[in-house]
C-alpha atoms as a PDB file:
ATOM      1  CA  UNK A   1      18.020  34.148   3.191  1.00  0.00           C
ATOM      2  CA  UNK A   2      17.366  30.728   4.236  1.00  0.00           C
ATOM      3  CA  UNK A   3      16.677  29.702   7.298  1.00  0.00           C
ATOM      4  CA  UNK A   4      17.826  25.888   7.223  1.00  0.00           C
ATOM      5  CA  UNK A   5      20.934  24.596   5.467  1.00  0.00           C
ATOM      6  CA  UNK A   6      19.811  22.484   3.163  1.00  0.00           C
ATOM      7  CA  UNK A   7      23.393  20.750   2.385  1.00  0.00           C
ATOM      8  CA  UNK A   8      23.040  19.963   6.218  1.00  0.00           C
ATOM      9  CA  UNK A   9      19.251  18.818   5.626  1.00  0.00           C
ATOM     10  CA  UNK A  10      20.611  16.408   2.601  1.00  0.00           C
ATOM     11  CA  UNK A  11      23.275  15.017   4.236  1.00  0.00           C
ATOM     12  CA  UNK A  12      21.068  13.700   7.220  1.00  0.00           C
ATOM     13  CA  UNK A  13      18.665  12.450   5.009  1.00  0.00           C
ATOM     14  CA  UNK A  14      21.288  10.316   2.899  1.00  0.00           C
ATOM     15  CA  UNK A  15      22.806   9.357   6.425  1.00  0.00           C
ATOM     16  CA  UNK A  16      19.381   8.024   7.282  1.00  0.00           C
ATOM     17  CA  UNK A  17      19.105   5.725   4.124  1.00  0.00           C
ATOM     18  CA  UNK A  18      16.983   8.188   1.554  1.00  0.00           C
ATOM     19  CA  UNK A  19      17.816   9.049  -1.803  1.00  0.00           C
ATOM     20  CA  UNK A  20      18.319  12.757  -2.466  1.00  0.00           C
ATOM     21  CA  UNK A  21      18.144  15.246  -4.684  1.00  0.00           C
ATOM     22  CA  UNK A  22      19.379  19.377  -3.652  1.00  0.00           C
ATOM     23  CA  UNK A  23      17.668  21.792  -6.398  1.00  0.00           C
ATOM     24  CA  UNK A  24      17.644  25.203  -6.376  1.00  0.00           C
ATOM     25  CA  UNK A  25      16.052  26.226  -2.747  1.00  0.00           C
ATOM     26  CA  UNK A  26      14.649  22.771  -1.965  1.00  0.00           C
ATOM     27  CA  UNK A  27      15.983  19.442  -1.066  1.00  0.00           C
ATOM     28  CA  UNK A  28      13.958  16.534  -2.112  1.00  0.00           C
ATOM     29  CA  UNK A  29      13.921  12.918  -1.001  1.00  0.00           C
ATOM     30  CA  UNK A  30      12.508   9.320  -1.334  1.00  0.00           C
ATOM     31  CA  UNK A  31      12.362   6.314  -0.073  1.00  0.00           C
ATOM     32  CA  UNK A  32      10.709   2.734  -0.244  1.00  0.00           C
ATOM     33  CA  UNK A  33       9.710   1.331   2.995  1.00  0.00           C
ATOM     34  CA  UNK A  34       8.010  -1.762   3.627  1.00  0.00           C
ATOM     35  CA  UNK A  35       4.625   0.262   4.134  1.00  0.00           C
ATOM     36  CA  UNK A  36       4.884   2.269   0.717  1.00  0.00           C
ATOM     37  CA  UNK A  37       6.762   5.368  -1.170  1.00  0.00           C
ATOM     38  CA  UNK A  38       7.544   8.089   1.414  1.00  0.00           C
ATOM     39  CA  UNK A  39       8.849  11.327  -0.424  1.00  0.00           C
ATOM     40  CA  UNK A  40       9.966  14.772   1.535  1.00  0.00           C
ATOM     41  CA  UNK A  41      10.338  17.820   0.677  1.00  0.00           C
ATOM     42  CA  UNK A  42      12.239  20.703   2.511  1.00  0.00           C
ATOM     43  CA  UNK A  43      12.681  24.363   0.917  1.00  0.00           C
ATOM     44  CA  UNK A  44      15.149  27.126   2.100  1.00  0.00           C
ATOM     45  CA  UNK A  45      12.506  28.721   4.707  1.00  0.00           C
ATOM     46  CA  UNK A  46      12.211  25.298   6.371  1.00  0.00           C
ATOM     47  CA  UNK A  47       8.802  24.372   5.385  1.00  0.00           C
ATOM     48  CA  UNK A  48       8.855  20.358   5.361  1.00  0.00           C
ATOM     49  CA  UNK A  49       6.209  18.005   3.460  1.00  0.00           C
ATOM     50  CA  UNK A  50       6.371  14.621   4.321  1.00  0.00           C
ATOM     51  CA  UNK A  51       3.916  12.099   2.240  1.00  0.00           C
ATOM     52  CA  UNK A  52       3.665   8.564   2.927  1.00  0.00           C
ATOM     53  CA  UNK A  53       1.831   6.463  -0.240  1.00  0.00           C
ATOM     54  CA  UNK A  54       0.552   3.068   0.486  1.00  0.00           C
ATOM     55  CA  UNK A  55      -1.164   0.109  -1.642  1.00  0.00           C
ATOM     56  CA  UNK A  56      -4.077  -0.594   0.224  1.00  0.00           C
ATOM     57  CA  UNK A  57      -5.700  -3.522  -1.516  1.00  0.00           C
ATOM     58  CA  UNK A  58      -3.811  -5.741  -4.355  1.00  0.00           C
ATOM     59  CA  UNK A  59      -3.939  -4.289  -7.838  1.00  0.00           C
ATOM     60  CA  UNK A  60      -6.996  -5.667 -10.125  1.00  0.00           C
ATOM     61  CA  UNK A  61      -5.038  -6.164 -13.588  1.00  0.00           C
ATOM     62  CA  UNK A  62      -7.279  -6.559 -16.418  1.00  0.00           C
ATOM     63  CA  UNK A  63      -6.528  -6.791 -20.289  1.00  0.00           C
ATOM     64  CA  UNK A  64      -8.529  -4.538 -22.485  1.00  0.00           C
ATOM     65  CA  UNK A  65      -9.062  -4.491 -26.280  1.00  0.00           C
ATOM     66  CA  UNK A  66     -10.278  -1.876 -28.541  1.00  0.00           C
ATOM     67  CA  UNK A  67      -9.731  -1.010 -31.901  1.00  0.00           C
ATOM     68  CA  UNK A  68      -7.189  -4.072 -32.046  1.00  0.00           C
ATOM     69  CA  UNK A  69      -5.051  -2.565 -29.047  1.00  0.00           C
ATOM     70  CA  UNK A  70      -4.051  -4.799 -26.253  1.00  0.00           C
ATOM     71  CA  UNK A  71      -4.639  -2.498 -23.114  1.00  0.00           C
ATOM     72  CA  UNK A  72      -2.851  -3.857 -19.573  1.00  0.00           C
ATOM     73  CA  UNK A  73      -4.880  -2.173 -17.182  1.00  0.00           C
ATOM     74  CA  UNK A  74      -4.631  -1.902 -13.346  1.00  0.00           C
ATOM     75  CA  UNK A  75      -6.889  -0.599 -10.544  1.00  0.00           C
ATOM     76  CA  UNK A  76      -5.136   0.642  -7.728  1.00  0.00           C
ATOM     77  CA  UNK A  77      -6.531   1.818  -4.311  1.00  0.00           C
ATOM     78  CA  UNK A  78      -4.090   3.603  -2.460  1.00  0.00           C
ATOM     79  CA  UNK A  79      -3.644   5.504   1.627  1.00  0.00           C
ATOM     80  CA  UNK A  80      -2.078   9.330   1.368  1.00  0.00           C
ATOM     81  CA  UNK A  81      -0.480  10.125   4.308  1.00  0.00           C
ATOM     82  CA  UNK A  82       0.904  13.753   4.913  1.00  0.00           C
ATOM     83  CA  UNK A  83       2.919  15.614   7.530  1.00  0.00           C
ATOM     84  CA  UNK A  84       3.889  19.473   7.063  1.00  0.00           C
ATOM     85  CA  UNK A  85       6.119  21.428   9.480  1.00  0.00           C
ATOM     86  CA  UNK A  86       7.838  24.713   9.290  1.00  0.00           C
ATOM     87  CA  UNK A  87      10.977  23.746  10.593  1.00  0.00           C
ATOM     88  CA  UNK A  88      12.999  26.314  12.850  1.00  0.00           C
ATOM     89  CA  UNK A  89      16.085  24.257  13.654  1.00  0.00           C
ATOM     90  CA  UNK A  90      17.978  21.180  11.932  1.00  0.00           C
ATOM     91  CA  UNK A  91      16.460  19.064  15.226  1.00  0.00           C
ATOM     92  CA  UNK A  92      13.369  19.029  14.270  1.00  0.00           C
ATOM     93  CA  UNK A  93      14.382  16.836  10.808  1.00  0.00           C
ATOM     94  CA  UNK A  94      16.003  14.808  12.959  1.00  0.00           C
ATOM     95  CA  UNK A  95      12.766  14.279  15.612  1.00  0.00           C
ATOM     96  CA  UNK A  96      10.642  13.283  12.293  1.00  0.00           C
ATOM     97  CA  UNK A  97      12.913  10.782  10.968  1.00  0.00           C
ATOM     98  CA  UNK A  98      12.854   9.172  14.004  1.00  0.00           C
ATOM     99  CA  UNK A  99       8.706   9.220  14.742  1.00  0.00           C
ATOM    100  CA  UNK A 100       7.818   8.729  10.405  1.00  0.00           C
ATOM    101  CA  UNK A 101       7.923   4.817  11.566  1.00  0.00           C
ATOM    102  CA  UNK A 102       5.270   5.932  13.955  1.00  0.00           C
ATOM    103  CA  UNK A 103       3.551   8.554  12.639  1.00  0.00           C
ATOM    104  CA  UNK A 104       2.361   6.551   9.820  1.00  0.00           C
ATOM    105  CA  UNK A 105       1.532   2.833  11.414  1.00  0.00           C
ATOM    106  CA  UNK A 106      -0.843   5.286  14.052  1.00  0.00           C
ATOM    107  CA  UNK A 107      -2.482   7.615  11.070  1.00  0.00           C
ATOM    108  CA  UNK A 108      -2.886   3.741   8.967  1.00  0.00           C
ATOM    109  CA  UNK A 109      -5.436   3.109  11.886  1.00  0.00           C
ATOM    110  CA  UNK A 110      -7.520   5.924  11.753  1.00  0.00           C
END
């Protein structure tokens, strides 16, 4: 028995601008924002995980041989940012949608 409806949960997110995918028990989501790659995740029971992935210095591209191979190389240092919920009504998706923005520029300065 699930406790959210996740057609319900997808259509809010595609109303908010994500792309979506609904599996089998799960609904699951991206987006790019200025900031990053922010994926969710929402199963059947309502259990949300939000992550927020940001580039926190430029990439260092470098060109590698060995063995005669050309290698394009890049170092990457990167910010995880996570939120999980158990959600217990369709409100509170709609509450984090609204505070992500937020949530994430306050967690950057930590």
């Amino acid at each position: 028995m699930s406790v959210v409806d996740l057609d319900h949960v997808a259509h809010i997110l595609r109303q908010s601008g994500w792309e979506v995918t609904v599996g089998e028990g799960e609904v699951l989501a991206s987006r790019a924002d200025k900031g990053g790659l922010w994926s969710l995740a929402v199963d059947g029971a309502g259990r949300l995980l939000f992550t927020a992935v940001r580039t926190l210095r430029p990439a260092r591209l470098r060109r590698l041989t060995r063995g005669g191979v050309v290698y394009r190389t890049a170092w990457e240092e990167q910010g995880v940012f996570t939120v999980a919920i158990d959600m217990k009504e369709i409100e509170t998706l709609q509450r984090l949608l609204s505070d992500l923005s937020l949530l994430v520029r306050q967690a950057s300065r930590l």
